[in-house]
Protein backbone atom coordinates (compact mmCIF):
# COMPACT_ATOMS: atom_id res chain seq x y z
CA UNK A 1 0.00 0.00 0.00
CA UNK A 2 1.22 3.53 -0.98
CA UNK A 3 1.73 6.08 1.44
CA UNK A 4 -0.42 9.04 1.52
CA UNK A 5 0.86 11.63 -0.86
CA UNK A 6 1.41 14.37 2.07
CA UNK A 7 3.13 11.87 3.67
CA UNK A 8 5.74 11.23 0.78
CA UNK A 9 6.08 14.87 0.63
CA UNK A 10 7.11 14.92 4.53
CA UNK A 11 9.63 12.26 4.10
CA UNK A 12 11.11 13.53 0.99
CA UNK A 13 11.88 17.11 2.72
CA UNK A 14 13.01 15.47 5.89
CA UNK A 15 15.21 13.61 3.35
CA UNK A 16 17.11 16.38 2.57
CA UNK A 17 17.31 18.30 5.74
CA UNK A 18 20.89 16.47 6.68
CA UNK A 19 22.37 16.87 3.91
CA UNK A 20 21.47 20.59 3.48
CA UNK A 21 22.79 21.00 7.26
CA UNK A 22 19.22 22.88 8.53
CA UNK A 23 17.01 21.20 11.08
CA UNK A 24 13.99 20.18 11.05
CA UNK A 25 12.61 23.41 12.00
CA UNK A 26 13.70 25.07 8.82
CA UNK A 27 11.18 27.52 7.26
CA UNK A 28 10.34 28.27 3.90
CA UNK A 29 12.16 31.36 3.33
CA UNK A 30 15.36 29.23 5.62
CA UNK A 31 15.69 27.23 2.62
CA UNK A 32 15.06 29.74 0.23
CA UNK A 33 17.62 32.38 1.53
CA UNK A 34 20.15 29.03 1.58
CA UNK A 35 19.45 28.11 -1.68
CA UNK A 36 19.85 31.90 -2.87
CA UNK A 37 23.87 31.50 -1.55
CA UNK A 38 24.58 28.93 -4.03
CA UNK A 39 22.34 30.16 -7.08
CA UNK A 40 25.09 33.78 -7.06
CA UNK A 41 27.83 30.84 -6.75
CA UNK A 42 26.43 29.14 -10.00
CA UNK A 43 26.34 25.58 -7.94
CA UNK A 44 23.09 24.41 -9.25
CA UNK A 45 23.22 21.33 -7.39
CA UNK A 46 23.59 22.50 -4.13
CA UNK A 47 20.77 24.78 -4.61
CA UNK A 48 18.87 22.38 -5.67
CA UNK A 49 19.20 20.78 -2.24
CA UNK A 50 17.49 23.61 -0.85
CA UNK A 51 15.10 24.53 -3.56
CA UNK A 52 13.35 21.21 -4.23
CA UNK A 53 12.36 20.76 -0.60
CA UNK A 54 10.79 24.59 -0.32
CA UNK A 55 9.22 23.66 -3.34
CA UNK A 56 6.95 20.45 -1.23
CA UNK A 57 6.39 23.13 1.37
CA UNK A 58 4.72 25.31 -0.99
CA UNK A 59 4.75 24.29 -4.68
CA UNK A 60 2.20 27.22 -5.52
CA UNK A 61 5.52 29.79 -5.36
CA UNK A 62 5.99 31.15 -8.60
CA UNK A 63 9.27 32.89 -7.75
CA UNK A 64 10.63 29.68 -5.93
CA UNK A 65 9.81 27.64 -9.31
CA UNK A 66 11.66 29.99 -11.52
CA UNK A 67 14.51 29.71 -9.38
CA UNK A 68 14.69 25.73 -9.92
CA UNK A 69 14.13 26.41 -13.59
CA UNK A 70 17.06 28.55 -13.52
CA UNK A 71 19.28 25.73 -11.86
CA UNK A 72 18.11 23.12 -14.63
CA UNK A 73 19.30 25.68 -17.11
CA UNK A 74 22.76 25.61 -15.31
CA UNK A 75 22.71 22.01 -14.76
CA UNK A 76 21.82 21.92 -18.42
CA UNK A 77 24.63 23.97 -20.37
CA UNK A 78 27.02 21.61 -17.76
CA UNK A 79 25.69 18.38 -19.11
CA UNK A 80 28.11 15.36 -19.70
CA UNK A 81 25.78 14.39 -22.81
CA UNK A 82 23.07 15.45 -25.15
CA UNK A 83 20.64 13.44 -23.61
CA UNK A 84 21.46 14.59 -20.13
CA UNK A 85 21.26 18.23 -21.73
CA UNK A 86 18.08 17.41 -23.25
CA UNK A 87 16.54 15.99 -19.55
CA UNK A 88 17.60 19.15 -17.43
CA UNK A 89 16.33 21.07 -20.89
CA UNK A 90 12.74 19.27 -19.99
CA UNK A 91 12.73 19.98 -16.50
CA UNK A 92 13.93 23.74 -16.33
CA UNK A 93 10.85 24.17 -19.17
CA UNK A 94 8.56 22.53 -17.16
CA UNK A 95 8.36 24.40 -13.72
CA UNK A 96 8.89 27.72 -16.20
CA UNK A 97 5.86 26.78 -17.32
CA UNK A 98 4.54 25.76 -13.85
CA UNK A 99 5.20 29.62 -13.03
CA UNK A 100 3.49 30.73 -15.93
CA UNK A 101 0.90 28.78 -14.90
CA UNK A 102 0.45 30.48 -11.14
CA UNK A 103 1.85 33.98 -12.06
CA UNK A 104 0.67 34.54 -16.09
CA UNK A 105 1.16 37.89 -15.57
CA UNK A 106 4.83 37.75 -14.39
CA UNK A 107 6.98 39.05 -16.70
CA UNK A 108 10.01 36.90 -15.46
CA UNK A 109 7.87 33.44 -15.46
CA UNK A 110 6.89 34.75 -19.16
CA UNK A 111 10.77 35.37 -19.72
CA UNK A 112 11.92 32.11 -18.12
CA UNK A 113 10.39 30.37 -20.41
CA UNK A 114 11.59 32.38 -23.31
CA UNK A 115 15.31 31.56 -22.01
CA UNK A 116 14.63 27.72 -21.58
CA UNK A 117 13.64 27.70 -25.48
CA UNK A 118 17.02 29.95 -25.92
CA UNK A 119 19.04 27.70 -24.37
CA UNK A 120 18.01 24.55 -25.78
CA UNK A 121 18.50 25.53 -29.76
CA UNK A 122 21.02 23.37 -30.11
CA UNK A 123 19.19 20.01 -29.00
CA UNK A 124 15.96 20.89 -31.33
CA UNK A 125 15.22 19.23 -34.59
CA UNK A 126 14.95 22.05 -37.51
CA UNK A 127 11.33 21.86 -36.76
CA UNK A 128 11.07 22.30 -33.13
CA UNK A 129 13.86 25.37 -33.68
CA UNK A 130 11.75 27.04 -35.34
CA UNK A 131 8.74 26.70 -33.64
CA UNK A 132 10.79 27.98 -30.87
CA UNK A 133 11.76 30.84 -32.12
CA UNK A 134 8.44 32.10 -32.07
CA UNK A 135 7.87 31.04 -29.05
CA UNK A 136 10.93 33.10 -27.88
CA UNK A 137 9.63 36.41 -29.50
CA UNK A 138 5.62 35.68 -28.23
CA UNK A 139 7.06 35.51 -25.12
CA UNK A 140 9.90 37.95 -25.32
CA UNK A 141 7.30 40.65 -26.52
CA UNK A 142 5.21 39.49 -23.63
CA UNK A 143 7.51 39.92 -20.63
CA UNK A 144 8.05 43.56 -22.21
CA UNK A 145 4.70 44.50 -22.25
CA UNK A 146 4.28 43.40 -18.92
CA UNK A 147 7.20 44.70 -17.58
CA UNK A 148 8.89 47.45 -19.60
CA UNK A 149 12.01 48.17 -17.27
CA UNK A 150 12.80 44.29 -17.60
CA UNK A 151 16.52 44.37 -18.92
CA UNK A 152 16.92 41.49 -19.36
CA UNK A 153 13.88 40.96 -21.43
CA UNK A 154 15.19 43.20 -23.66
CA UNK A 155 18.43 41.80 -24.01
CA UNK A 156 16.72 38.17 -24.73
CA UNK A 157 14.77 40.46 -27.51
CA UNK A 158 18.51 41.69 -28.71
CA UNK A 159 19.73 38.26 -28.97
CA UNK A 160 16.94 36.63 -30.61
CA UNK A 161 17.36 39.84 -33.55
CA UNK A 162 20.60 38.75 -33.69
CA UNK A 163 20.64 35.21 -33.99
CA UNK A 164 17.95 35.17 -36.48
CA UNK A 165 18.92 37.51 -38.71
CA UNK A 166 22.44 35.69 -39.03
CA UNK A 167 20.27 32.87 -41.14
CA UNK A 168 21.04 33.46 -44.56
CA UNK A 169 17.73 34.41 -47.19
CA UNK A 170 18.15 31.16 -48.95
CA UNK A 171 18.38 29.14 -45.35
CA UNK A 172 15.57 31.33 -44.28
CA UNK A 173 13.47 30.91 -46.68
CA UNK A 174 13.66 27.01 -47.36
CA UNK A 175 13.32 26.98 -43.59
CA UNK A 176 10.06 28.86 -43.61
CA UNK A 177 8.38 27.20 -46.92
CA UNK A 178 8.77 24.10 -44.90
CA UNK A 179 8.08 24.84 -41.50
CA UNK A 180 6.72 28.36 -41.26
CA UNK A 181 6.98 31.63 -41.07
CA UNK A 182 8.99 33.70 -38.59
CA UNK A 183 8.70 37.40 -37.46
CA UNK A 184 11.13 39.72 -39.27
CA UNK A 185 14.40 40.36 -37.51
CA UNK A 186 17.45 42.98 -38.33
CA UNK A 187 20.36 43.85 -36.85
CA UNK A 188 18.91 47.30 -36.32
CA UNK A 189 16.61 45.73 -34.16
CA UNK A 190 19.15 43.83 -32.39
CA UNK A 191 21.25 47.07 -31.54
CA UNK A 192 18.01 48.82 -30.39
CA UNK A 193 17.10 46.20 -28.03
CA UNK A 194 20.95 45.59 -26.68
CA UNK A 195 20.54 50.04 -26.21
CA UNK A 196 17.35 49.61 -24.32
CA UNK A 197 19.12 46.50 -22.09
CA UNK A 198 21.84 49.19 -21.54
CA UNK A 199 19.76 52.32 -20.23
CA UNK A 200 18.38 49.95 -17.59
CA UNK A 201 21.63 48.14 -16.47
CA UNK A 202 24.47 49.59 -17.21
CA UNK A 203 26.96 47.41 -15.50
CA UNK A 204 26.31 44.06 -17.14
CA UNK A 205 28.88 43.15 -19.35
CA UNK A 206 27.00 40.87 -21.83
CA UNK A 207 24.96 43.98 -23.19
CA UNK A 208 27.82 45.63 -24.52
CA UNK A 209 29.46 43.05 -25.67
CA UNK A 210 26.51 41.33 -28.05
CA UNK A 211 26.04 45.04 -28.77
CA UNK A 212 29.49 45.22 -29.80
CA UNK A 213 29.24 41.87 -32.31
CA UNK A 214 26.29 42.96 -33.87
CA UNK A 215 27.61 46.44 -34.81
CA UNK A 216 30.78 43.76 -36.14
CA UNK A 217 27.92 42.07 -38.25
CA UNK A 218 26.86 45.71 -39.75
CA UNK A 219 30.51 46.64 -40.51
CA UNK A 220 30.62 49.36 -37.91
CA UNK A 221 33.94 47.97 -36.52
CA UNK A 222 34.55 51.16 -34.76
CA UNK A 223 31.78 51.15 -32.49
CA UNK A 224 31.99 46.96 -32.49
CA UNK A 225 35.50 47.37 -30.47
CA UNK A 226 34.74 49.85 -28.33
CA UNK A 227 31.71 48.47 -26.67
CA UNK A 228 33.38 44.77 -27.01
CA UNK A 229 36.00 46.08 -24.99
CA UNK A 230 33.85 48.18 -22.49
CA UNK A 231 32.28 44.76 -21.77
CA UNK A 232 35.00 42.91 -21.21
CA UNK A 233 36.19 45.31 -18.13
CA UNK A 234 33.08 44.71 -16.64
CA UNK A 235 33.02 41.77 -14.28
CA UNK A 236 30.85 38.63 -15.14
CA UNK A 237 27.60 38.35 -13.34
CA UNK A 238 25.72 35.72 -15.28
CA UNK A 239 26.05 31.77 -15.80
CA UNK A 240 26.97 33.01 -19.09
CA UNK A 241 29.12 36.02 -19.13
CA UNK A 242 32.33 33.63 -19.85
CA UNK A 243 31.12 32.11 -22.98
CA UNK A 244 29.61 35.60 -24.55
CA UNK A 245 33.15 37.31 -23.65
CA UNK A 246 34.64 34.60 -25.61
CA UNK A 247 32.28 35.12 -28.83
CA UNK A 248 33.37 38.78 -27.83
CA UNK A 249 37.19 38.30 -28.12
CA UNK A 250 36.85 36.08 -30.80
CA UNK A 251 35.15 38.56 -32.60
CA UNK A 252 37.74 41.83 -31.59
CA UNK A 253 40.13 39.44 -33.17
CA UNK A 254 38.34 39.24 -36.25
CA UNK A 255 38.27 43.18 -36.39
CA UNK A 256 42.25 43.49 -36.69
C-alpha cells in the first residue's frame, strides 16, 4: 500500500534536511535564503538541495519555481551528454511553465520560459527550432509589455534579432516554406534592443558586448571594439558572461 501523498512529501523534505545542514525546523524562506547562496555561486546542485524541498512546502511559489528552472538551465549547459542536456532542458521548461501557470502575468515566469527555449536551440530538430523561435519572440514581446524596465527581457529580444537575422535568405526561406513563417528580424533591431538593455543596467557586461558583435555584423567595426571592450572590463555576473566574452574576443580578433 502507498503512502499518503502528504506523507511522501514529509519524508522527501526530511530527506534532505541532513544533507542541506538545517534542522527540522527550517522555514520556507530558511531554505530559500540558503538556496539563494549557491544560485550567485552558480552551484546548481547545491541549490537544488534547498530549492526542491521549499518547493513540497509550498509548490504554488511562482518565484521559488523559476529559481529551480534557472538551476536546470545551469545544470543543463554543464551536461556530460546530449541526452542529459536534453533531460535538465525538460525539466527547467517545465516548472517555467509551472510559473506561468500560477503567475501569467509575471513578466520573469513569461521570460523564463523564453530563455529555456534559448538555451536549448542546439538540442531541437529544424522543426522544433523554429517553432521555438516564435515562441521566444511571443514571449519575449510578452515579458516587455508586462514589464517594460525588464533588462533582461530586452536583451533576450537583442539576442533573438541577432541570432535570427544571421540565417542566410536562402536558409531562411527554405526553412520557412517548410516549416513556417517567422517574425522579421534585423540587426537594427538587435542594436536597439541591446541600447534599451543598456539604459536599464548599465553594469552588465554581456549587453555591450553582443552590442558590440552585432555592430561587427553591420561593418561598424569602430563602435563593435569599443563596446566589445567596455564589456570585457566589466566583471561577469551571469552563468553566461564567460562564454559571450569569448564570442566577444573572438570577434575583436576578427576586427584586426
Amino acid at each position: 500500500m502507498q503512502p499518503p501523498k502528504s506523507v511522501t512529501a514529509i519524508i522527501l523534505v526530511l530527506a534532505f534536511f541532513p544533507a542541506c545542514g538545517l534542522g527540522f525546523g527550517a522555514t520556507l524562506d530558511d531554505l530559500v535564503k540558503q538556496g539563494d547562496v549557491y544560485d550567485l555561486k552558480f552551484n546548481p546542485t547545491e541549490a537544488l538541495k534547498f530549492y526542491l524541498p521549499a518547493e513540497h512546502m509550498d509548490p504554488k511559489n511562482a518565484s521559488l519555481l523559476l529559481r529551480i528552472a534557472r538551476q536546470y538551465r545551469h545544470q543543463m549547459a554543464d551536461g556530460p551528454s546530449v541526452n542529459e542536456k536534453s533531460r535538465q532542458s525538460g525539466l527547467a521548461l517545465d516548472y517555467a511553465k509551472r510559473a506561468v501557470a500560477i503567475a501569467p502575468k509575471d513578466s520573469e515566469a513569461q521570460l523564463s520560459i523564453a530563455i529555456c527555449h534559448a538555451k536549448s536551440l542546439d538540442l531541437y530538430g529544424n522543426k522544433e527550432k523554429m517553432e521555438a523561435l516564435r515562441q521566444i519572440r511571443t514571449l519575449t514581446d510578452r515579458a516587455i509589455s508586462l514589464d517594460s524596465e525588464n533588462d533582461l527581457a530586452w536583451y533576450i529580444l537583442g539576442r533573438w534579432h541577432q541570432r535570427v537575422a544571421e540565417i542566410g535568405g536562402l536558409k531562411r526561406k527554405l526553412a520557412e516554406m517548410t516549416y513556417g513563417d517567422l517574425p522579421k528580424a534585423t540587426n537594427d533591431e538587435a542594436v536597439k534592443c541591446f541600447r534599451k538593455a543598456i539604459s536599464l543596467k548599465a553594469n552588465r557586461s554581456v549587453y555591450y558586448v553582443d552590442l558590440g558583435i552585432t555592430y561587427a555584423a553591420m561593418g561598424n567595426k569602430g563602435d563593435a571594439r569599443k563596446c566589445i571592450e567596455k564589456g570585457l572590463t566589466l566583471p561577469s555576473t551571469g552563468k553566461d558572461d564567460p562564454e559571450t566574452k569569448r564570442r566577444g574576443r573572438e570577434t575583436m580578433s576578427s576586427l584586426n
